[in-house]
PDB file of N, CA and C in Angstrom:
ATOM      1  N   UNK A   1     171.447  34.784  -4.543  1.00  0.00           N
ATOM      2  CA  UNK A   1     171.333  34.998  -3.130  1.00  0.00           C
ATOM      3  C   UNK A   1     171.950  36.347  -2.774  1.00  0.00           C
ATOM      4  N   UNK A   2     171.281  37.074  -1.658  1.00  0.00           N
ATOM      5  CA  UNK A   2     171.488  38.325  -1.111  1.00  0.00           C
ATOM      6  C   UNK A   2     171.863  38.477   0.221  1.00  0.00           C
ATOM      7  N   UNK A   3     172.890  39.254   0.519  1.00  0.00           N
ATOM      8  CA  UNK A   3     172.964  39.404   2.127  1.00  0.00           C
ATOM      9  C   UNK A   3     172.853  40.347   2.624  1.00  0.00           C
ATOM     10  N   UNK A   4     171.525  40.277   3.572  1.00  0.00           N
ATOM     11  CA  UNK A   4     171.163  42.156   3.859  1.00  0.00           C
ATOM     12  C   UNK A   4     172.304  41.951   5.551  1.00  0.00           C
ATOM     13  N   UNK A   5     172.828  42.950   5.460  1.00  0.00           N
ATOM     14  CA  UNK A   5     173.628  43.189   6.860  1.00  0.00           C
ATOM     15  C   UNK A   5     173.008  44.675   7.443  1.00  0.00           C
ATOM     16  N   UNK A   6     172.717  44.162   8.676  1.00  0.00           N
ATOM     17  CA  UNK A   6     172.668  45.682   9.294  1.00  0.00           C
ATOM     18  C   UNK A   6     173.376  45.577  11.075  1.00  0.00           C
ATOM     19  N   UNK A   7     174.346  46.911  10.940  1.00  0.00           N
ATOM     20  CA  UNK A   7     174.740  46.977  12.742  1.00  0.00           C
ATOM     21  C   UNK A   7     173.463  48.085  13.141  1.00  0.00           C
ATOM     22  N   UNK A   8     173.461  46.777  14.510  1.00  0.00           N
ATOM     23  CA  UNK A   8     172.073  47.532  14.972  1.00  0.00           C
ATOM     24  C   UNK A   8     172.933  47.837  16.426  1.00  0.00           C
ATOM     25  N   UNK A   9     172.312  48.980  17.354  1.00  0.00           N
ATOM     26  CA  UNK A   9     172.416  49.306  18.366  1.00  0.00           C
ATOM     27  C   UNK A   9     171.506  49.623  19.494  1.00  0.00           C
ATOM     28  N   UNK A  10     171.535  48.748  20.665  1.00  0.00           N
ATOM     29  CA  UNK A  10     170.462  48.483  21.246  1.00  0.00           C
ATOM     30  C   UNK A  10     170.723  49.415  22.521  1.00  0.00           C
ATOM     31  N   UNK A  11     169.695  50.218  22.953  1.00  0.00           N
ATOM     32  CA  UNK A  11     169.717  51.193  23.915  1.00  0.00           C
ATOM     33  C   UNK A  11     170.105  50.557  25.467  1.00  0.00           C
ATOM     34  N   UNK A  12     171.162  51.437  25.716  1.00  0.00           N
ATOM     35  CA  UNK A  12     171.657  51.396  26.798  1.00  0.00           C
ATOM     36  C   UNK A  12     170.724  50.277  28.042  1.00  0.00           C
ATOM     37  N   UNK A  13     171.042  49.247  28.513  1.00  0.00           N
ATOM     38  CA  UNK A  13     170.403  48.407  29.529  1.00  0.00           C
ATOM     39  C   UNK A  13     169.071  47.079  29.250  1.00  0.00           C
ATOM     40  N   UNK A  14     169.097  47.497  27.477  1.00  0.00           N
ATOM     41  CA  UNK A  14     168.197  46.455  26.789  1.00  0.00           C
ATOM     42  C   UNK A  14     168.330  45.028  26.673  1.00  0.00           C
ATOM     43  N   UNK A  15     169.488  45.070  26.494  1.00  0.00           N
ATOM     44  CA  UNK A  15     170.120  44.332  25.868  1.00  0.00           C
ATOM     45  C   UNK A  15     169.461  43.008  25.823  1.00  0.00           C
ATOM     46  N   UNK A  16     169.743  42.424  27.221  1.00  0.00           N
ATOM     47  CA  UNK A  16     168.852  41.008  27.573  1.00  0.00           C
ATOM     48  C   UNK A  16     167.210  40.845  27.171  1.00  0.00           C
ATOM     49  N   UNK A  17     166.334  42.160  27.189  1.00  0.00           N
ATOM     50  CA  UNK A  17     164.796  42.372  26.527  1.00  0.00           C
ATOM     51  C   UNK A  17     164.744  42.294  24.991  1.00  0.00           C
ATOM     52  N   UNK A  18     165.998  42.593  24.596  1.00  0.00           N
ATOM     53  CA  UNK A  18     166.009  43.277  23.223  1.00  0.00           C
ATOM     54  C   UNK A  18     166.662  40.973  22.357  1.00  0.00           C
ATOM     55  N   UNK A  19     167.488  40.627  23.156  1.00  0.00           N
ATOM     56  CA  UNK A  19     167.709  39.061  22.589  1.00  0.00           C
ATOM     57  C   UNK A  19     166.566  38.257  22.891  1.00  0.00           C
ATOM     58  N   UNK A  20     166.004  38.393  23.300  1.00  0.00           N
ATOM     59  CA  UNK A  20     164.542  37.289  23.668  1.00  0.00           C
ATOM     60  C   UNK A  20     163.790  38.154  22.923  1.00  0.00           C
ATOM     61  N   UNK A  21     163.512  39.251  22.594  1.00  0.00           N
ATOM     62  CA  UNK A  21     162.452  39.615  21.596  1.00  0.00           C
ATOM     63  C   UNK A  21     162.801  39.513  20.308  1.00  0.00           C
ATOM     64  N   UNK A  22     163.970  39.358  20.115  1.00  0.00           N
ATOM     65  CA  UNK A  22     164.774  38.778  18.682  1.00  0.00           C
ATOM     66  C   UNK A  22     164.285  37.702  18.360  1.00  0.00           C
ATOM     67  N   UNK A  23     164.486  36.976  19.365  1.00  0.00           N
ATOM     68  CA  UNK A  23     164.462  34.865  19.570  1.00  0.00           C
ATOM     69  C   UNK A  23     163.051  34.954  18.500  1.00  0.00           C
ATOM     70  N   UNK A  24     161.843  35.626  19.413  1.00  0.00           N
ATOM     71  CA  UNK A  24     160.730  35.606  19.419  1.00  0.00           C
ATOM     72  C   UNK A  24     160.070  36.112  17.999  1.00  0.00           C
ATOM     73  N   UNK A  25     160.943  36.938  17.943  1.00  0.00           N
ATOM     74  CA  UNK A  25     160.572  37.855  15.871  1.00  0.00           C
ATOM     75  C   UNK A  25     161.207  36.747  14.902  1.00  0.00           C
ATOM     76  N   UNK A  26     162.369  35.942  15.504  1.00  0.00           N
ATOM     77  CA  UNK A  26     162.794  35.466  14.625  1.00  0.00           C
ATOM     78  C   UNK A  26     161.781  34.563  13.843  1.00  0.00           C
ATOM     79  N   UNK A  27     161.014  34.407  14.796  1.00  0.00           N
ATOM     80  CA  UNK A  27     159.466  33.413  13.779  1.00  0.00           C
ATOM     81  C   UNK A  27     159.242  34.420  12.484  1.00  0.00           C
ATOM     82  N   UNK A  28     158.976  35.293  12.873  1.00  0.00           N
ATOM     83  CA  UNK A  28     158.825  36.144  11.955  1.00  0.00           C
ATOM     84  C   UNK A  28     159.145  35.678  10.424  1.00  0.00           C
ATOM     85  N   UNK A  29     160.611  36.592  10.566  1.00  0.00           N
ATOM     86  CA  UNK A  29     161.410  36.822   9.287  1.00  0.00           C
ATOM     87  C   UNK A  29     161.545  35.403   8.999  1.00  0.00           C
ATOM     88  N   UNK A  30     161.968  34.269   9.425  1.00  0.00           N
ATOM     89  CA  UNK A  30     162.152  33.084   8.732  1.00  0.00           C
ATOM     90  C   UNK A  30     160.831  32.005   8.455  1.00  0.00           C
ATOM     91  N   UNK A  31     159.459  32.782   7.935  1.00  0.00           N
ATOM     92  CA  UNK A  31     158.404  32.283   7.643  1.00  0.00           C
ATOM     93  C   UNK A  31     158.047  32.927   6.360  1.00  0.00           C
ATOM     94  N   UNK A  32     158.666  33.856   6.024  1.00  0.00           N
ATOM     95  CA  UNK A  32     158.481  34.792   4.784  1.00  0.00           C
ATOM     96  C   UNK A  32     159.321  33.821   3.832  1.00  0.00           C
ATOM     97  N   UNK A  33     158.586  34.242   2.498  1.00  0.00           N
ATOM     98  CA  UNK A  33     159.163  33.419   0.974  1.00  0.00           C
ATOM     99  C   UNK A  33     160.636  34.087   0.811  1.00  0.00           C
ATOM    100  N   UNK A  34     161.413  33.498   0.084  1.00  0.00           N
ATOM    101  CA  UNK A  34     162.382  34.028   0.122  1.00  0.00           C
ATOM    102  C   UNK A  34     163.394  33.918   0.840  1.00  0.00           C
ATOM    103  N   UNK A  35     162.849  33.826   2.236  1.00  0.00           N
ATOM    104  CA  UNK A  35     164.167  33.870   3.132  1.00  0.00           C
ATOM    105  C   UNK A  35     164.927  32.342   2.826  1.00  0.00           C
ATOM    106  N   UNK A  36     166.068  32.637   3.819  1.00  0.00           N
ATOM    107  CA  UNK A  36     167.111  31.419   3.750  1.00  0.00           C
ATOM    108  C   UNK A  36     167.834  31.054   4.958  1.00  0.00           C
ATOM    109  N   UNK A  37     168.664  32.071   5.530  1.00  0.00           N
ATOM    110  CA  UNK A  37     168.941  31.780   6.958  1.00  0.00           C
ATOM    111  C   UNK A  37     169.312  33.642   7.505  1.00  0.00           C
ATOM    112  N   UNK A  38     168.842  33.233   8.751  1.00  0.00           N
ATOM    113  CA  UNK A  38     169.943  34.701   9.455  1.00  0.00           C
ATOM    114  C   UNK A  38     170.509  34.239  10.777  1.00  0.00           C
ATOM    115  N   UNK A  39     171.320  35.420  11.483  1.00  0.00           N
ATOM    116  CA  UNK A  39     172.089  35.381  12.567  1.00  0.00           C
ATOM    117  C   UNK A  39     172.168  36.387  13.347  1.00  0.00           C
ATOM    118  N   UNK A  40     171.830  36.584  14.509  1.00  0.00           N
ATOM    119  CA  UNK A  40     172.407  38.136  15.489  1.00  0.00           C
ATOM    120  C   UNK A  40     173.250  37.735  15.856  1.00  0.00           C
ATOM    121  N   UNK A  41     174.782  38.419  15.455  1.00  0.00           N
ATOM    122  CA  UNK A  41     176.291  38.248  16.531  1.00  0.00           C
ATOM    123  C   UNK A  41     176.474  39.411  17.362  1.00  0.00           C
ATOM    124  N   UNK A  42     176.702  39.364  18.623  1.00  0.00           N
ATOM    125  CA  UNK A  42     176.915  40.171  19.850  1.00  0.00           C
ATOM    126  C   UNK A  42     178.304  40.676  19.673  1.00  0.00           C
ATOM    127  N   UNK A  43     178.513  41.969  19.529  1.00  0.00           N
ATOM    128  CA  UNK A  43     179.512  42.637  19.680  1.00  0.00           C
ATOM    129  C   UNK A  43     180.499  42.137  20.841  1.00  0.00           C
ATOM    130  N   UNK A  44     181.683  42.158  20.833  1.00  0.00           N
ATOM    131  CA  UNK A  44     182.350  41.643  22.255  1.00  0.00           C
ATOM    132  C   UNK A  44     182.760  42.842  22.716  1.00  0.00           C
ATOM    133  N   UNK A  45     183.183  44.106  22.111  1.00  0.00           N
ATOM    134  CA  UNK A  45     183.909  45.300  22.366  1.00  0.00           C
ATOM    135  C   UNK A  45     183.102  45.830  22.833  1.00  0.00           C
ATOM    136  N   UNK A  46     182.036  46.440  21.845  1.00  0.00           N
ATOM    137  CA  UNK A  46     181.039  47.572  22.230  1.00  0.00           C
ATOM    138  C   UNK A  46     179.477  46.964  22.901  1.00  0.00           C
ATOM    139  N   UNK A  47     179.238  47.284  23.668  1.00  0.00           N
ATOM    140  CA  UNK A  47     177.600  47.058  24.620  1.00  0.00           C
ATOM    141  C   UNK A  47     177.328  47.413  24.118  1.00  0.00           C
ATOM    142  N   UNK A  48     175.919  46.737  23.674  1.00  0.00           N
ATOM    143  CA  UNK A  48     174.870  46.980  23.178  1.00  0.00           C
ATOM    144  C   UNK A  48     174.852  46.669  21.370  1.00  0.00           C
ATOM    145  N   UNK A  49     175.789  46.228  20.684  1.00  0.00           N
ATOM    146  CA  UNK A  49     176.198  46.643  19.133  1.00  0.00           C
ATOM    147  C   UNK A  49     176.052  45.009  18.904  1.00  0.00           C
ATOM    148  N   UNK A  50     175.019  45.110  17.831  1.00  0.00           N
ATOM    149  CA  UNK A  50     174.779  43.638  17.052  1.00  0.00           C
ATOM    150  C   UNK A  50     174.710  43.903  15.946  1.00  0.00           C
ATOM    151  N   UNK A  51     175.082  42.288  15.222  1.00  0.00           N
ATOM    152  CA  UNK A  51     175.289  42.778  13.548  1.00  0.00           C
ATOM    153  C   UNK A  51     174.424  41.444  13.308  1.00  0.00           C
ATOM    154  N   UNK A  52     173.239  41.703  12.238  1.00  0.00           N
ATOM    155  CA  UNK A  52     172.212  41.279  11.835  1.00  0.00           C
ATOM    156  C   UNK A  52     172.669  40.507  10.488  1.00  0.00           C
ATOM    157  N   UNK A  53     172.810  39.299   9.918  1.00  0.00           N
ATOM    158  CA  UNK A  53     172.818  38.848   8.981  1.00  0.00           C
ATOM    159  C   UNK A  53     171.788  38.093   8.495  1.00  0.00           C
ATOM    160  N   UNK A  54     171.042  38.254   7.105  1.00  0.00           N
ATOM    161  CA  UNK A  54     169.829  37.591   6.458  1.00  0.00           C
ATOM    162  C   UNK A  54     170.298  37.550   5.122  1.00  0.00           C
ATOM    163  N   UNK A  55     170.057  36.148   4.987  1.00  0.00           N
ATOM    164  CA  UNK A  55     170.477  35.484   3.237  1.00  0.00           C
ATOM    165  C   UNK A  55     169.204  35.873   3.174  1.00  0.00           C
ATOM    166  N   UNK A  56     168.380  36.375   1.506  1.00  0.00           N
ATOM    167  CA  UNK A  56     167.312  36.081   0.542  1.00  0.00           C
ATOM    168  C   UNK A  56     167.750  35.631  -0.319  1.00  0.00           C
ATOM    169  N   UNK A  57     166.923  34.839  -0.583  1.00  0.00           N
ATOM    170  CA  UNK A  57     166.700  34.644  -2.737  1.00  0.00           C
ATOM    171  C   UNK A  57     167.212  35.309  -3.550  1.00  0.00           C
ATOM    172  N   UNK A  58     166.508  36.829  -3.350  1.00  0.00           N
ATOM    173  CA  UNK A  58     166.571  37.825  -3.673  1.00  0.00           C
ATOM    174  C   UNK A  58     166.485  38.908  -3.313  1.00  0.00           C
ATOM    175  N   UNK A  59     167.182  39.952  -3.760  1.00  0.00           N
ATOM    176  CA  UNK A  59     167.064  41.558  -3.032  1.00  0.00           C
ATOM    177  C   UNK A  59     165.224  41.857  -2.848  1.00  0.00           C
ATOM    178  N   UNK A  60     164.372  41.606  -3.762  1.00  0.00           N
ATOM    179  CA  UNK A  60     163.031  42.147  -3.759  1.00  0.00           C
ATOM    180  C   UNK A  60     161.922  41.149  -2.879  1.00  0.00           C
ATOM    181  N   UNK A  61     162.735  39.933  -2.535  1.00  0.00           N
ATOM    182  CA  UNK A  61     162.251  39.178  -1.093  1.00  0.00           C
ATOM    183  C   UNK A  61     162.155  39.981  -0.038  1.00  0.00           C
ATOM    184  N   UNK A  62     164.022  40.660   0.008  1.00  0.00           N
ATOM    185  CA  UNK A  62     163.292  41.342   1.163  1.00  0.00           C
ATOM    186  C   UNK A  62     162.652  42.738   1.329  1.00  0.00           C
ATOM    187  N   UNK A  63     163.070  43.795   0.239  1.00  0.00           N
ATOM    188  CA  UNK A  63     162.358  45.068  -0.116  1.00  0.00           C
ATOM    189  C   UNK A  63     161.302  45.460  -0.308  1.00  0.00           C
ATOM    190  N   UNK A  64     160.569  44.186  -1.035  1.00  0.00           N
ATOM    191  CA  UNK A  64     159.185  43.891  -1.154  1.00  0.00           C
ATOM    192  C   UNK A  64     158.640  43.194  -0.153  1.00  0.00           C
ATOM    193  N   UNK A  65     159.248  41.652  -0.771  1.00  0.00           N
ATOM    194  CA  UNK A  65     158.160  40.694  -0.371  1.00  0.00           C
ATOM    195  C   UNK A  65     158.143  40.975   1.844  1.00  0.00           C
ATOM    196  N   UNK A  66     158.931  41.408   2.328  1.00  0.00           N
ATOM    197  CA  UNK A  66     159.599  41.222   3.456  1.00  0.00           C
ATOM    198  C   UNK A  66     158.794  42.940   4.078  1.00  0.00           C
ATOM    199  N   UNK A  67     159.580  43.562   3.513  1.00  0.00           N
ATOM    200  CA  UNK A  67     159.477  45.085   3.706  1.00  0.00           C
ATOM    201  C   UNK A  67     157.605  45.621   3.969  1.00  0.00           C
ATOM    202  N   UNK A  68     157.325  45.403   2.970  1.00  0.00           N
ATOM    203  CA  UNK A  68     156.076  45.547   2.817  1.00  0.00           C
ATOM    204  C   UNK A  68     154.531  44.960   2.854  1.00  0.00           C
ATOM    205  N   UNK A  69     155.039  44.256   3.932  1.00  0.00           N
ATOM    206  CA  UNK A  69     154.263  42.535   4.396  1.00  0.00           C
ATOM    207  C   UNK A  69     153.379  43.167   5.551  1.00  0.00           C
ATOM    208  N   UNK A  70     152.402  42.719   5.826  1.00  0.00           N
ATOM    209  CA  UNK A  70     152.000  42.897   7.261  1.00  0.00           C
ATOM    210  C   UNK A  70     152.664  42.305   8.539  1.00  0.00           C
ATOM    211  N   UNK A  71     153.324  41.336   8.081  1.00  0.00           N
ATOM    212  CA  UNK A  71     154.270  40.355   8.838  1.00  0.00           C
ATOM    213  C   UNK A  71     155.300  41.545   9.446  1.00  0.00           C
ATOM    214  N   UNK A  72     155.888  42.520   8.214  1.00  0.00           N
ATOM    215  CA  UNK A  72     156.907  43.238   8.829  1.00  0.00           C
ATOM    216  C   UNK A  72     156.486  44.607   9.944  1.00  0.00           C
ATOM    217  N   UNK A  73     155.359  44.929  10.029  1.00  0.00           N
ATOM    218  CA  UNK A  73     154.842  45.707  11.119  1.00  0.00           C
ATOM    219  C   UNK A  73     154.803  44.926  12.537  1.00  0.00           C
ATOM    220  N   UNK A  74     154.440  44.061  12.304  1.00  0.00           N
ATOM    221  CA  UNK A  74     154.539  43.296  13.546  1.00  0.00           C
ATOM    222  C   UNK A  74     155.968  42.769  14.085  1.00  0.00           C
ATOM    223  N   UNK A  75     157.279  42.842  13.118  1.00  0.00           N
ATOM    224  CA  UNK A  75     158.211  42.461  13.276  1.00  0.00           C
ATOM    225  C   UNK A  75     158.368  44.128  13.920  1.00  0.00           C
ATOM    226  N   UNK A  76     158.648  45.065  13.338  1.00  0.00           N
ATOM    227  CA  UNK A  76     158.925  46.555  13.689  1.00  0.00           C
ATOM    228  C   UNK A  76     158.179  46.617  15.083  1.00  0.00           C
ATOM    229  N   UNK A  77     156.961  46.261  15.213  1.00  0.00           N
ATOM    230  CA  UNK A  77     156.497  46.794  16.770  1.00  0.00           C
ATOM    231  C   UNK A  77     157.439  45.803  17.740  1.00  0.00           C
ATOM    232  N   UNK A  78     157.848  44.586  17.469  1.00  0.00           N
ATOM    233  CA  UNK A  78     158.358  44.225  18.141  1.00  0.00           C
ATOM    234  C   UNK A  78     159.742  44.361  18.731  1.00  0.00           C
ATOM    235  N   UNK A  79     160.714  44.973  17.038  1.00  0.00           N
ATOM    236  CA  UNK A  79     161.843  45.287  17.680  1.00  0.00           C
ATOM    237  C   UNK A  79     162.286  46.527  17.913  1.00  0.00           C
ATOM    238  N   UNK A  80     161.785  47.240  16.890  1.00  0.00           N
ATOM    239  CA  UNK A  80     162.251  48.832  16.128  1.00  0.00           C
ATOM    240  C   UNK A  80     162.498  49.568  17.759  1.00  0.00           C
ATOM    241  N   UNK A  81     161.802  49.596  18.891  1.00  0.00           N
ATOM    242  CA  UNK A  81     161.791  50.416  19.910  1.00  0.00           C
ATOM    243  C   UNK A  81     163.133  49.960  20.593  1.00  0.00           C
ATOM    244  N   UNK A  82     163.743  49.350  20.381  1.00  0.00           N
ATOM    245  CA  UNK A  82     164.823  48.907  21.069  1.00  0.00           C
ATOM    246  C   UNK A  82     166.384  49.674  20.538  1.00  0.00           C
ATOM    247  N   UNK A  83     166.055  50.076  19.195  1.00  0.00           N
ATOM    248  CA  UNK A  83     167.667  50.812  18.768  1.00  0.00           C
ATOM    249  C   UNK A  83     167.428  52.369  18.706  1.00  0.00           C
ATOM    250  N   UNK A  84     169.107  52.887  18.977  1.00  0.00           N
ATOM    251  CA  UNK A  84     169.482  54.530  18.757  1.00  0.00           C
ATOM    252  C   UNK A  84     170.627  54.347  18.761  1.00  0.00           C
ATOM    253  N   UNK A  85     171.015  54.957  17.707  1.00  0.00           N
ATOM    254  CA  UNK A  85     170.118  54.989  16.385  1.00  0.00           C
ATOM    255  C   UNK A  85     169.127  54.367  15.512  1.00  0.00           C
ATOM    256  N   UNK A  86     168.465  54.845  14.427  1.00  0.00           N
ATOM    257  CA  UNK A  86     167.795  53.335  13.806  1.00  0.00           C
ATOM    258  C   UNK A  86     168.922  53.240  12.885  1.00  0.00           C
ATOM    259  N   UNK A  87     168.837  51.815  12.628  1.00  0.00           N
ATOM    260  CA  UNK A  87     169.833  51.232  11.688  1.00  0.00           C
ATOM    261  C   UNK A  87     169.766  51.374  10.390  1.00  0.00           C
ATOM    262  N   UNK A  88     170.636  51.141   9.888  1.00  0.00           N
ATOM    263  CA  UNK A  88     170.960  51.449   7.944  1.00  0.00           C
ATOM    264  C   UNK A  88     171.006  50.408   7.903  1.00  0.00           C
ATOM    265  N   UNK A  89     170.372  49.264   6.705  1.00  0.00           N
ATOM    266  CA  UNK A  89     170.183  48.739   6.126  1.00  0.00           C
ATOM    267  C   UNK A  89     171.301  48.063   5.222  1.00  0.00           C
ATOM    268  N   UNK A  90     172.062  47.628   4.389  1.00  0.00           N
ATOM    269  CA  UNK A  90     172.851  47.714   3.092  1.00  0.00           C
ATOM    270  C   UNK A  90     172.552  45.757   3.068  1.00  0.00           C
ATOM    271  N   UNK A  91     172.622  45.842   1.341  1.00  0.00           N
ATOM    272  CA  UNK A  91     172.664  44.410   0.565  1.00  0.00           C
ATOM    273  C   UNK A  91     173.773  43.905   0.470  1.00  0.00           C
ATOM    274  N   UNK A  92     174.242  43.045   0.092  1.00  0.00           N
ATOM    275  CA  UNK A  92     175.711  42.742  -0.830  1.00  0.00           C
ATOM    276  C   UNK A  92     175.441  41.271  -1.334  1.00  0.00           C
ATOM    277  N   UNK A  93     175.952  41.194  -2.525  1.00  0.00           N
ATOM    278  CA  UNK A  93     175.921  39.832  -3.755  1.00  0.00           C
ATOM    279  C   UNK A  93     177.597  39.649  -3.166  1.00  0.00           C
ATOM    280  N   UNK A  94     177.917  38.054  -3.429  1.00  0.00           N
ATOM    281  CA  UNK A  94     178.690  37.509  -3.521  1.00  0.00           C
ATOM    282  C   UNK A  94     179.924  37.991  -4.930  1.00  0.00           C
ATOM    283  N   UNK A  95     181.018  37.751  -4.792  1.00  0.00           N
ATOM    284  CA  UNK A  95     181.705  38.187  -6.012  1.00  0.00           C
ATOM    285  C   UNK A  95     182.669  36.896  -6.270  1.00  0.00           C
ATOM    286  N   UNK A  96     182.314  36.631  -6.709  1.00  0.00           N
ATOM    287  CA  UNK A  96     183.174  34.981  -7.270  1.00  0.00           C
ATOM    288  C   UNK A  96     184.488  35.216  -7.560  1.00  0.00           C
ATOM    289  N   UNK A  97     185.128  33.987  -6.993  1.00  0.00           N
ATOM    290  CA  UNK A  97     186.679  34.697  -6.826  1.00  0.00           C
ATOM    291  C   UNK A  97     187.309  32.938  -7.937  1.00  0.00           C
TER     292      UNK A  97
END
Protein backbone atom coordinates (compact mmCIF):
# COMPACT_ATOMS: atom_id res chain seq x y z
CA UNK A 1 0.00 0.00 0.00
CA UNK A 2 0.86 3.65 -1.05
CA UNK A 3 0.06 7.05 0.23
CA UNK A 4 -0.07 9.73 -2.34
CA UNK A 5 -0.33 13.12 -0.20
CA UNK A 6 -0.73 16.32 -1.82
CA UNK A 7 -1.28 20.13 -0.07
CA UNK A 8 -3.49 21.62 -2.37
CA UNK A 9 -4.43 25.35 -2.38
CA UNK A 10 -7.64 26.59 -3.35
CA UNK A 11 -7.96 30.16 -4.84
CA UNK A 12 -8.90 32.83 -2.81
CA UNK A 13 -13.09 32.73 -2.22
CA UNK A 14 -13.47 29.00 -3.69
CA UNK A 15 -13.42 27.35 -1.18
CA UNK A 16 -17.17 26.27 -0.60
CA UNK A 17 -17.32 25.54 -4.94
CA UNK A 18 -14.09 23.89 -4.72
CA UNK A 19 -15.64 21.08 -1.44
CA UNK A 20 -18.79 20.13 -3.31
CA UNK A 21 -16.85 19.64 -6.48
CA UNK A 22 -14.51 17.40 -4.46
CA UNK A 23 -17.70 15.52 -2.88
CA UNK A 24 -18.70 15.13 -6.54
CA UNK A 25 -15.03 13.87 -8.16
CA UNK A 26 -14.81 11.87 -5.31
CA UNK A 27 -16.96 9.27 -7.47
CA UNK A 28 -14.31 9.51 -9.50
CA UNK A 29 -11.06 8.46 -7.88
CA UNK A 30 -12.76 5.83 -5.64
CA UNK A 31 -14.13 3.76 -8.76
CA UNK A 32 -10.65 3.23 -10.20
CA UNK A 33 -8.76 -0.36 -9.52
CA UNK A 34 -6.47 0.03 -7.05
CA UNK A 35 -7.78 2.54 -4.98
CA UNK A 36 -8.51 2.03 -1.20
CA UNK A 37 -9.60 5.03 0.70
CA UNK A 38 -8.95 8.94 0.65
CA UNK A 39 -9.64 12.13 2.68
CA UNK A 40 -9.65 16.12 2.15
CA UNK A 41 -8.63 17.74 5.68
CA UNK A 42 -9.31 21.57 5.85
CA UNK A 43 -6.55 23.52 7.04
CA UNK A 44 -7.66 25.38 10.35
CA UNK A 45 -4.76 28.09 10.13
CA UNK A 46 -4.43 28.86 6.56
CA UNK A 47 -7.75 29.63 4.07
CA UNK A 48 -8.00 27.96 1.49
CA UNK A 49 -5.03 24.99 2.25
CA UNK A 50 -6.18 21.25 2.03
CA UNK A 51 -4.24 18.19 2.38
CA UNK A 52 -5.37 15.34 0.08
CA UNK A 53 -4.80 11.79 1.29
CA UNK A 54 -5.21 8.51 -1.15
CA UNK A 55 -4.19 4.90 -0.09
CA UNK A 56 -3.38 2.63 -3.53
CA UNK A 57 -2.42 -0.85 -3.89
CA UNK A 58 0.15 0.44 -5.54
CA UNK A 59 2.31 3.38 -6.67
CA UNK A 60 1.47 2.41 -10.60
CA UNK A 61 -2.47 2.36 -9.61
CA UNK A 62 -2.13 5.63 -9.33
CA UNK A 63 0.68 6.85 -11.99
CA UNK A 64 -0.72 4.69 -14.42
CA UNK A 65 -3.69 3.05 -13.81
CA UNK A 66 -5.24 6.53 -12.24
CA UNK A 67 -3.00 9.14 -14.02
CA UNK A 68 -3.55 8.09 -17.36
CA UNK A 69 -7.25 7.00 -17.41
CA UNK A 70 -9.82 8.92 -19.18
CA UNK A 71 -11.51 8.94 -15.83
CA UNK A 72 -8.57 11.29 -14.77
CA UNK A 73 -9.36 14.15 -17.37
CA UNK A 74 -12.59 14.38 -16.24
CA UNK A 75 -11.41 14.38 -12.65
CA UNK A 76 -8.78 17.43 -13.77
CA UNK A 77 -11.65 19.40 -15.60
CA UNK A 78 -13.39 19.16 -12.63
CA UNK A 79 -10.96 20.19 -10.07
CA UNK A 80 -7.53 21.35 -11.49
CA UNK A 81 -9.17 25.09 -12.08
CA UNK A 82 -9.61 25.61 -8.56
CA UNK A 83 -5.72 25.66 -7.20
CA UNK A 84 -2.59 28.37 -7.24
CA UNK A 85 -0.49 27.01 -7.21
CA UNK A 86 -0.84 23.58 -8.89
CA UNK A 87 0.05 21.07 -6.45
CA UNK A 88 3.09 18.63 -6.07
CA UNK A 89 2.23 15.40 -5.81
CA UNK A 90 4.67 13.01 -3.41
CA UNK A 91 4.13 8.99 -2.47
CA UNK A 92 5.25 7.50 0.77
CA UNK A 93 5.39 3.51 1.84
CA UNK A 94 4.93 2.76 5.36
CA UNK A 95 8.24 1.93 7.38
CA UNK A 96 7.63 -0.75 9.93
CA UNK A 97 8.63 0.10 13.22
Amino acid sequence: MILEAVMLQVKQGMEKEYEEAFQEASKIISSMPGYITHELQRCMEVKGKYLLLVKWETLEDHTIGFRQSKEYQEWKKQLHHFYDPFPTVEHFENVPL
